[in-house]
N, C-alpha and C. Protein backbone atom coordinates (compact mmCIF):
# COMPACT_ATOMS: atom_id res chain seq x y z
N UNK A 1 0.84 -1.18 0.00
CA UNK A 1 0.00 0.00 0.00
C UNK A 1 0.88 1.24 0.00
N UNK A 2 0.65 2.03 -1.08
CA UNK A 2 1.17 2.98 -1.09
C UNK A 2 1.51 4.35 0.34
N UNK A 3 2.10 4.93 0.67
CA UNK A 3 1.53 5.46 2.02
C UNK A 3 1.60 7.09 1.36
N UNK A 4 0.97 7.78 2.61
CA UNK A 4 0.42 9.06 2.21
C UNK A 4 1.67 9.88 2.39
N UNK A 5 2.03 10.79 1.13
CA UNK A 5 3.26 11.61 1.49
C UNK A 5 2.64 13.35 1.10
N UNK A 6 3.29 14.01 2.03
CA UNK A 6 3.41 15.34 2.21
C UNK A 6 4.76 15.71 0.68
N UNK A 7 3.77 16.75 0.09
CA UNK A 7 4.70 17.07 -1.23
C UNK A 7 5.22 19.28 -0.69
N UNK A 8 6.44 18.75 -0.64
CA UNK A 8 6.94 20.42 -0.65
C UNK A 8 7.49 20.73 -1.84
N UNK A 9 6.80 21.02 -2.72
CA UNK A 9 7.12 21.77 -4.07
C UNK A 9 7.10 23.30 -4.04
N UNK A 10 8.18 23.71 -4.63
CA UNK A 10 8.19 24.95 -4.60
C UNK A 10 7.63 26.03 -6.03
N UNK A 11 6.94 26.76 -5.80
CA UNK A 11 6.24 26.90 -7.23
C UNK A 11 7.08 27.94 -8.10
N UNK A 12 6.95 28.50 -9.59
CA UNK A 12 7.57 29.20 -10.36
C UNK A 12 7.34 30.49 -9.88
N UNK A 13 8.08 31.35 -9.71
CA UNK A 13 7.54 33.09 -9.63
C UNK A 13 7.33 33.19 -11.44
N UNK A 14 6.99 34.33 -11.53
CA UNK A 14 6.66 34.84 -12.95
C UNK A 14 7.58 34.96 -13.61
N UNK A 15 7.45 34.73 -15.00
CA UNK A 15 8.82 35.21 -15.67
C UNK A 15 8.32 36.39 -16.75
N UNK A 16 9.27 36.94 -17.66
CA UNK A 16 9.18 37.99 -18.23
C UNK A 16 8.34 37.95 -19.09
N UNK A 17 7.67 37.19 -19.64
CA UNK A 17 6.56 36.75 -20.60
C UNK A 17 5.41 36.41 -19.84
N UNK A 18 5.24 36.59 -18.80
CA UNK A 18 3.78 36.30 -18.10
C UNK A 18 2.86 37.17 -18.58
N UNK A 19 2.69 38.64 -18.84
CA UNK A 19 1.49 39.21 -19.10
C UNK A 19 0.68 38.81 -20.13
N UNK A 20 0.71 38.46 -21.61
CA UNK A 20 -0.43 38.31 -21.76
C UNK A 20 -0.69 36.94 -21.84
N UNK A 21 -2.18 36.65 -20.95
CA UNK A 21 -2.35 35.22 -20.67
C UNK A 21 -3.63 35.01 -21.83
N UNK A 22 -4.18 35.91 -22.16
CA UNK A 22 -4.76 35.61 -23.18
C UNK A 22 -6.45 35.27 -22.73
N UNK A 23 -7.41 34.34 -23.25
CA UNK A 23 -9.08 34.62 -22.60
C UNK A 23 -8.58 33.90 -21.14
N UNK A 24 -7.84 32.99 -21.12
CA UNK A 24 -7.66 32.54 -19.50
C UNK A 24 -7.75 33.33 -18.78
N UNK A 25 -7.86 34.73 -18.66
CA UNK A 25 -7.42 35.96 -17.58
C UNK A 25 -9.10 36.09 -17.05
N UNK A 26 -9.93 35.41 -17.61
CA UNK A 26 -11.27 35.66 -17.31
C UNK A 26 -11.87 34.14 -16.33
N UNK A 27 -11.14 33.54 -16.13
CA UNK A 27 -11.06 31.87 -15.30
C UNK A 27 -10.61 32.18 -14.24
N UNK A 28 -11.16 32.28 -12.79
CA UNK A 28 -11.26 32.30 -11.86
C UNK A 28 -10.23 31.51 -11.03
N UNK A 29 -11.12 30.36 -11.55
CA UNK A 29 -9.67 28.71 -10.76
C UNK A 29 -8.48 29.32 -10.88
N UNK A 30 -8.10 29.73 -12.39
CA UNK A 30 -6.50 30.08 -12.61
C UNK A 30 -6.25 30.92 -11.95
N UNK A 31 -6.96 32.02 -10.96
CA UNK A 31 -6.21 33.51 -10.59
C UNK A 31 -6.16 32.41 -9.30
N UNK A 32 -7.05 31.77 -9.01
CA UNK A 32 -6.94 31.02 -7.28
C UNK A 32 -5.41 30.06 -7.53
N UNK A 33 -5.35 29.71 -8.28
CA UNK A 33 -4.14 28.79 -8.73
C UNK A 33 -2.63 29.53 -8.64
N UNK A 34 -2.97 30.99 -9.52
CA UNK A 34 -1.71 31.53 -9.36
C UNK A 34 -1.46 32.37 -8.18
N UNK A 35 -2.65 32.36 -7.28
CA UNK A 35 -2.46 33.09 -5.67
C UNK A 35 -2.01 32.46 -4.98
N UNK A 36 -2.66 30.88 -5.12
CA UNK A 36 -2.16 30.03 -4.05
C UNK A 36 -0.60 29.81 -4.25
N UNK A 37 -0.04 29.41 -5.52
CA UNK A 37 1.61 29.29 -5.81
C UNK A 37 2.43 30.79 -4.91
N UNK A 38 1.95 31.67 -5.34
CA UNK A 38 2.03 33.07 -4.81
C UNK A 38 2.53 33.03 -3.27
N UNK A 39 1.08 32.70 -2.90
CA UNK A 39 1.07 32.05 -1.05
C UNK A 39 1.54 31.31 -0.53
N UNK A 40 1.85 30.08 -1.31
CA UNK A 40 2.70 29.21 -0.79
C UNK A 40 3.60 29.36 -0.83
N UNK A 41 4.81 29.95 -1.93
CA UNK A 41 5.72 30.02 -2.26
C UNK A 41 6.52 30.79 -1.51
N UNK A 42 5.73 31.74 -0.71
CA UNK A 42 6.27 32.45 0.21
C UNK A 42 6.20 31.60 1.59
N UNK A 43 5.08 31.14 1.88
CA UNK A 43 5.28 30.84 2.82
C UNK A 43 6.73 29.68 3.31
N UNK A 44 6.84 28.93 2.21
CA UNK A 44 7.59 27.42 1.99
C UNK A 44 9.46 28.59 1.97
N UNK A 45 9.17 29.51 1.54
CA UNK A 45 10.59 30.33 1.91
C UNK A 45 10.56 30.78 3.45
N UNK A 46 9.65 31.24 3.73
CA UNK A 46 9.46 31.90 5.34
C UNK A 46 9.65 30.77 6.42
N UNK A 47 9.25 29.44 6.12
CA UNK A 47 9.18 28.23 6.94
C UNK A 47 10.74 27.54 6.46
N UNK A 48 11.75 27.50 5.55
CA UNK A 48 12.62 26.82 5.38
C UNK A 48 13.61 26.28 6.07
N UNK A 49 13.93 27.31 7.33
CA UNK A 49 14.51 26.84 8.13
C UNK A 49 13.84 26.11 9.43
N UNK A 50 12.60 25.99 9.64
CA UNK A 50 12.12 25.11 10.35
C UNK A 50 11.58 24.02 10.34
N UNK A 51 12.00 23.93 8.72
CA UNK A 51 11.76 22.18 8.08
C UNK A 51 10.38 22.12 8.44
N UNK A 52 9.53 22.37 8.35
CA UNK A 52 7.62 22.34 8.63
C UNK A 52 7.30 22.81 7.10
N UNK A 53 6.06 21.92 7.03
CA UNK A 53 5.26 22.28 5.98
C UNK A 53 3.78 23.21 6.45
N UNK A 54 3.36 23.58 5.67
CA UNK A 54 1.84 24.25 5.83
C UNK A 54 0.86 23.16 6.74
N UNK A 55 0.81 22.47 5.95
CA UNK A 55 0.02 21.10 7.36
C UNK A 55 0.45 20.66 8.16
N UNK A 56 1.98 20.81 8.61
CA UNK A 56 1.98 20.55 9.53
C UNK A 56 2.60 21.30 10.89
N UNK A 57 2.54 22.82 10.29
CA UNK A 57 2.18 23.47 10.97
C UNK A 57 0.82 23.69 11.63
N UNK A 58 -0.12 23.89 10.97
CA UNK A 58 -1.62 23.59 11.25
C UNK A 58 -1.78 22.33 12.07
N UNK A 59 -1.08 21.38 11.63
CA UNK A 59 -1.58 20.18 13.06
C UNK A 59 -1.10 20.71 14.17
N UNK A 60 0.28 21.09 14.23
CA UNK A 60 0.86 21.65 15.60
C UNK A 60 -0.11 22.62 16.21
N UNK A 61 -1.00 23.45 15.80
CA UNK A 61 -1.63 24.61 16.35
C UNK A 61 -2.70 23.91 16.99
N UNK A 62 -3.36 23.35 15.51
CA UNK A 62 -4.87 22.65 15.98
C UNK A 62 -4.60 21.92 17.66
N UNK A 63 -3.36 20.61 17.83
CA UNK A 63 -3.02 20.31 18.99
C UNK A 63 -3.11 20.87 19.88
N UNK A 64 -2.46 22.22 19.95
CA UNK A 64 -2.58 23.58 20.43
C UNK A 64 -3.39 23.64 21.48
N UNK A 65 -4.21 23.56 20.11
CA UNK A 65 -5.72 24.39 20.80
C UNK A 65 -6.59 23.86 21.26
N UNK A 66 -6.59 22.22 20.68
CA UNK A 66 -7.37 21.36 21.28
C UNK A 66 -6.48 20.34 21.65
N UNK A 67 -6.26 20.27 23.24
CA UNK A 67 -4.64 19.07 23.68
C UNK A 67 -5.77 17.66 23.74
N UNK A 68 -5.20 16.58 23.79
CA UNK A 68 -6.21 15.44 23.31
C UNK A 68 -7.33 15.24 22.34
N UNK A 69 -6.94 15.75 21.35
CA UNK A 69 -7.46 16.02 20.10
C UNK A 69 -7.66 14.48 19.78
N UNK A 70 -8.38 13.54 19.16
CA UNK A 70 -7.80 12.71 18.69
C UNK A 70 -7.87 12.74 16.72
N UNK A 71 -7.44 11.86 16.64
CA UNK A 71 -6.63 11.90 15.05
C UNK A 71 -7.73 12.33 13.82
N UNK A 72 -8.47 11.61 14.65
CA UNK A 72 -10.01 11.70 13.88
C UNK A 72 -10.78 12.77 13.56
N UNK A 73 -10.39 13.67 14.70
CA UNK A 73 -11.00 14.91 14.53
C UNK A 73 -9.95 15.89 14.28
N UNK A 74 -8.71 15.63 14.50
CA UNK A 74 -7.85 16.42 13.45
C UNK A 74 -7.80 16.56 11.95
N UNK A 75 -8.35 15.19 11.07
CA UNK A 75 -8.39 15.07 10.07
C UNK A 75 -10.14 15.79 9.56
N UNK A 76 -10.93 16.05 10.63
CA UNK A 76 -12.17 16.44 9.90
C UNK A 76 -11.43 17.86 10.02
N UNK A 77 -11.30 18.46 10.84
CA UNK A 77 -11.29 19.94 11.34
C UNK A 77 -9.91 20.40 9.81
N UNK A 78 -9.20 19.70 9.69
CA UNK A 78 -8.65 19.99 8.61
C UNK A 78 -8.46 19.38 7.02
N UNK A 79 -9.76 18.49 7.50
CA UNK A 79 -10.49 18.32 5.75
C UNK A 79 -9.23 17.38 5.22
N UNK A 80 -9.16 16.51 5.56
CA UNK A 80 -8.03 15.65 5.22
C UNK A 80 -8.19 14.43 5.30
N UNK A 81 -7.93 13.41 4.78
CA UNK A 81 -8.02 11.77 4.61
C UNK A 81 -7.38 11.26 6.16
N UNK A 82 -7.87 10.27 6.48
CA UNK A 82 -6.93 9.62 7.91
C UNK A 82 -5.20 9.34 7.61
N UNK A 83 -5.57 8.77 6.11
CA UNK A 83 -3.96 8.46 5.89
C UNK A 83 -3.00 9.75 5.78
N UNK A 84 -3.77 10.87 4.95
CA UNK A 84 -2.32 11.67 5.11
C UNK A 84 -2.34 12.12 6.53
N UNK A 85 -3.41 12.75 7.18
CA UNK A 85 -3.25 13.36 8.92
C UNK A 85 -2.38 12.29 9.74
N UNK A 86 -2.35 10.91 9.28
CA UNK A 86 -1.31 9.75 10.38
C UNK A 86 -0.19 9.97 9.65
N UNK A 87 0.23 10.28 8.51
CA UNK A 87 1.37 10.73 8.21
C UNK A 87 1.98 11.61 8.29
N UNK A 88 1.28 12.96 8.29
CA UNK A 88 1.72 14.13 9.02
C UNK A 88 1.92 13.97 10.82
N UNK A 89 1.21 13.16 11.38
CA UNK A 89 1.08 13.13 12.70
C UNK A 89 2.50 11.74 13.30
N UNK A 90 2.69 10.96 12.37
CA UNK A 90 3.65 10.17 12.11
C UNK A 90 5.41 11.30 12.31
N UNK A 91 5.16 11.94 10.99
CA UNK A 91 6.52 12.91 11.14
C UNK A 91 6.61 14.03 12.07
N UNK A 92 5.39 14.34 12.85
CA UNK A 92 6.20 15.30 13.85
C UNK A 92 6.53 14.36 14.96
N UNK A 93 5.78 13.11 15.27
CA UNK A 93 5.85 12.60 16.15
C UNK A 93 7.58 12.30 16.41
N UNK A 94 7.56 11.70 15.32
CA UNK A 94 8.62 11.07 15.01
C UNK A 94 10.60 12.13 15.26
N UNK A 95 9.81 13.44 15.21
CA UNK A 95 10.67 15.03 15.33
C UNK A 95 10.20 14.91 16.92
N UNK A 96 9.81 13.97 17.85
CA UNK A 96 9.49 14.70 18.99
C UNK A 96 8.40 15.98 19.02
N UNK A 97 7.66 16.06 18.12
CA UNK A 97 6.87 17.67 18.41
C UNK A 97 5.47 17.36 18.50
N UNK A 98 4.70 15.93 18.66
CA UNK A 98 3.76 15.44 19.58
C UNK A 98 3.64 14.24 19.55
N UNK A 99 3.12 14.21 20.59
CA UNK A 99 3.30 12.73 21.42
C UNK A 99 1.51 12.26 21.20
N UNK A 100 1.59 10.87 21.04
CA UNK A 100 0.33 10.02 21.07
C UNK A 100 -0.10 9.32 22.53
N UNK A 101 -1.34 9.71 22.95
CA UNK A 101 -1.28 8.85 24.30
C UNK A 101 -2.99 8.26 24.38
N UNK A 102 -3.69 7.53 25.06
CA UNK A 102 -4.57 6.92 24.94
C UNK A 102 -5.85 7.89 25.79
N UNK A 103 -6.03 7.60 25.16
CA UNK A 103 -8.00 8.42 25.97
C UNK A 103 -8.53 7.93 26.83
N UNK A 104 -8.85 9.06 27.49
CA UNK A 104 -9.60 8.19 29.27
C UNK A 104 -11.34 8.02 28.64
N UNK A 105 -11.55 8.38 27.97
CA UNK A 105 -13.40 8.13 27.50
C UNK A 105 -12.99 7.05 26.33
N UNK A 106 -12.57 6.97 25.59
CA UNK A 106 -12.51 5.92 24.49
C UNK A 106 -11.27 5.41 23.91
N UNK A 107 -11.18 3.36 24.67
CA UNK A 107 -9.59 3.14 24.64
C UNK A 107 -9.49 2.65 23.22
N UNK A 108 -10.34 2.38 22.44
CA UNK A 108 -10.27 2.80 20.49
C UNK A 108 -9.07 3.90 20.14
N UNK A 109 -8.86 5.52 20.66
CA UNK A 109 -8.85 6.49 20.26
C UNK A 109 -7.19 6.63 20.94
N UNK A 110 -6.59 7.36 20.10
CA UNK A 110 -5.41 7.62 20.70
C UNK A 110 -5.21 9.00 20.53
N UNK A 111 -5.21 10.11 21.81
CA UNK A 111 -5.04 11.73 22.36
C UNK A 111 -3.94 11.73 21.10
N UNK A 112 -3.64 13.49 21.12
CA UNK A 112 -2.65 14.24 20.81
C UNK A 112 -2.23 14.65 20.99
N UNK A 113 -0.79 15.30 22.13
CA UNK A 113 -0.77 16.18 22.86
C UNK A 113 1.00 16.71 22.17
N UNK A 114 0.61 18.39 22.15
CA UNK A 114 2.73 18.75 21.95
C UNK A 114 3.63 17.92 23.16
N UNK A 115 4.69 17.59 22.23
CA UNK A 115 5.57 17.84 23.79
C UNK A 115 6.10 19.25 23.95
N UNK A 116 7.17 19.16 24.68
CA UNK A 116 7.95 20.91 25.11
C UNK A 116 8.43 21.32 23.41
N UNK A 117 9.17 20.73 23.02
CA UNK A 117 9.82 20.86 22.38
C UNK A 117 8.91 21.82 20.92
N UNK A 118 7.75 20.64 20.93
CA UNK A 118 6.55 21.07 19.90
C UNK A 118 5.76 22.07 20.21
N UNK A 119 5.82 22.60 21.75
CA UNK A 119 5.11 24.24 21.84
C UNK A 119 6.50 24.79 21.66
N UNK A 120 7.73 24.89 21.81
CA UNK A 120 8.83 26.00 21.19
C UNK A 120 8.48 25.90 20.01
N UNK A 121 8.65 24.79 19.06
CA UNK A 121 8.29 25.10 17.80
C UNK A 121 7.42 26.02 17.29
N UNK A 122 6.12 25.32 17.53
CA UNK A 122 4.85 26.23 17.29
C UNK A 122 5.01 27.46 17.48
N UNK A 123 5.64 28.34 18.97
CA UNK A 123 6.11 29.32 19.17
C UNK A 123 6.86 30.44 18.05
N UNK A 124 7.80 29.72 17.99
CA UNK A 124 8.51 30.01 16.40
C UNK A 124 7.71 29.99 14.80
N UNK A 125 7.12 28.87 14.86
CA UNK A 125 5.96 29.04 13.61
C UNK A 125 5.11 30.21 13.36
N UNK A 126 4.28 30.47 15.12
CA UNK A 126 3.57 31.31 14.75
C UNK A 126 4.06 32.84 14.74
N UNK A 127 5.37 32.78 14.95
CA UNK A 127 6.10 34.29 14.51
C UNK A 127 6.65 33.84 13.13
N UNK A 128 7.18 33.40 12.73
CA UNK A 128 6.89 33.24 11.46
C UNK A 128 5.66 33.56 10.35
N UNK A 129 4.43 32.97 10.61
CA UNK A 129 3.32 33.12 10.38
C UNK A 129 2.41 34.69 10.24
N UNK A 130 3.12 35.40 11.32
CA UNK A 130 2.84 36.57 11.43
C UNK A 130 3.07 37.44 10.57
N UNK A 131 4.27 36.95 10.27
CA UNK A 131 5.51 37.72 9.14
C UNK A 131 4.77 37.77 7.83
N UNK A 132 4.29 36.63 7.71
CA UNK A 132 4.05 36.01 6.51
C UNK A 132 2.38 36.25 6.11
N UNK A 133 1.70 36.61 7.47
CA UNK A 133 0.25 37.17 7.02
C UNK A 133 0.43 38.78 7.16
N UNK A 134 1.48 39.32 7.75
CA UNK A 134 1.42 40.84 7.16
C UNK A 134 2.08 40.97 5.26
N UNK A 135 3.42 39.67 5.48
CA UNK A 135 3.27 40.08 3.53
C UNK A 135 2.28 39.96 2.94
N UNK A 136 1.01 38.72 3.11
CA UNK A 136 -0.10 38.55 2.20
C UNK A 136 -0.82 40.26 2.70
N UNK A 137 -0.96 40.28 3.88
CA UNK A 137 -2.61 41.28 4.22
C UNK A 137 -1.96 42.36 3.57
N UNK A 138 -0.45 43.06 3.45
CA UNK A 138 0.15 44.47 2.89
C UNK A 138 -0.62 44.42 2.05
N UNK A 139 -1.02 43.70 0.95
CA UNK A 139 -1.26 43.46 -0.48
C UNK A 139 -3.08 44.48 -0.64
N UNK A 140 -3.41 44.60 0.62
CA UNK A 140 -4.97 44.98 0.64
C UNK A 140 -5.44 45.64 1.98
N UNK A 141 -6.55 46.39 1.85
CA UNK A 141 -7.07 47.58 2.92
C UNK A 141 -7.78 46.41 4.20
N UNK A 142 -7.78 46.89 5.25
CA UNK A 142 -8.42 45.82 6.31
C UNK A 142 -9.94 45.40 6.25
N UNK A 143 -10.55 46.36 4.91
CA UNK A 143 -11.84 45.67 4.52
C UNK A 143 -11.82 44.78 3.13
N UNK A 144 -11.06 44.96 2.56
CA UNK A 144 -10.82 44.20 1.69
C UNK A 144 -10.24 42.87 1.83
N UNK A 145 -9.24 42.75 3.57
CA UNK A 145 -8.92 41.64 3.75
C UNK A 145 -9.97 40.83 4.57
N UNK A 146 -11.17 41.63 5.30
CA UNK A 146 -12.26 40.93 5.38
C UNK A 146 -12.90 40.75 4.67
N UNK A 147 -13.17 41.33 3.55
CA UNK A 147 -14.17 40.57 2.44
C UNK A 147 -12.98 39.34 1.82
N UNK A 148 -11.95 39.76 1.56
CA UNK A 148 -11.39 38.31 0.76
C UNK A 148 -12.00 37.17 1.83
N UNK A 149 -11.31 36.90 3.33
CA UNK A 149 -11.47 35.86 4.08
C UNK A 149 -12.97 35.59 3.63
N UNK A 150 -13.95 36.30 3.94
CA UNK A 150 -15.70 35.88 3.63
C UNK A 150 -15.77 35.51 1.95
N UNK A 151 -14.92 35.90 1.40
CA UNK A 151 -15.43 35.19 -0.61
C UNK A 151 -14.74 34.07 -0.67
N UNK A 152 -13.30 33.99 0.01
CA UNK A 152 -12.82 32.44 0.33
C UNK A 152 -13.52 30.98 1.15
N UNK A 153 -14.17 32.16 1.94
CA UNK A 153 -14.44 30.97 3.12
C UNK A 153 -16.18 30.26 2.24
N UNK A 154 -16.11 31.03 1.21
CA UNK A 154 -17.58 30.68 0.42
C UNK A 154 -17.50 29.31 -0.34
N UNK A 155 -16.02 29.57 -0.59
CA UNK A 155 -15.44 28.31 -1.37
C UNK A 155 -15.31 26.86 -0.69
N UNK A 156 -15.31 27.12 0.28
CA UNK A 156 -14.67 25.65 1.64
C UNK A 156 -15.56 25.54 1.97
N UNK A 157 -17.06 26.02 2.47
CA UNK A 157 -17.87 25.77 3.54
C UNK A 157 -18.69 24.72 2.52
């Protein structure tokens, strides 16, 4: 069985021939496509030295925020298959940055909890993170970055 892998690709910035894209400029998906490369691409530079990806930064927080999380509901809350969330939850484990332990309501279920090491991290992530949502938010007025979040969040719900 194949197992679930976390892909860190780094995307193209623009090159000197990008402007005219031609009727594509009227396709939606594609502007979400070339924002997200945009977004990621920064972010995957901003995170490089802390060897973390985008998900699995987000597991570290979610843990965070909810300590005995179990796996199950890490993978709904972040819209994800069981196999890749045990593989993301596999490699931090595996970094020491959370630990698996068993549930006092259901011995099926196995908790989530940081260790020390995985709240310094997180610590560091989310200054990182900070950095990295004032480069995106510069880009737009503080109502415009509330209407983006509400036309995005139209897309996911």
């Amino acid at each position: 069985m194949a197992r679930a892998k976390e892909a860190l690709t780094i995307t193209t910035p623009p090159g000197e021939d990008a402007g005219d894209i031609g009727e594509i400029r009227d396709i939606v998906g594609f502007h979400l496509r070339l924002a997200h490369g945009a977004v990621y691409r920064h972010f995957t530079e901003s995170f490089a030295e802390l060897n973390l990806t985008q998900k699995q930064v987000s597991v570290l927080w979610l843990v965070d925020d909810h300590p005995g999380i179990a796996q199950t509901g890490l993978s709904q809350r972040m819209r994800m298959d069981r196999a890749t969330t045990m593989a993301i939850v596999n490699r931090l484990e595996a970094r020491a940055l959370l630990e698996r332990g068993k549930s006092s309501t259901d011995g099926r279920k196995q908790t989530l909890h940081l260790t020390d090491e995985g709240r310094h991290m997180l610590a560091v992530a989310k200054e990182a993170i900070r950095a990295h949502e004032e480069w995106l938010k510069s880009r737009y007025t503080p109502r415009e970055v509330t209407l983006l979040i509400e036309l995005l969040t139209r897309l996911h719900q």
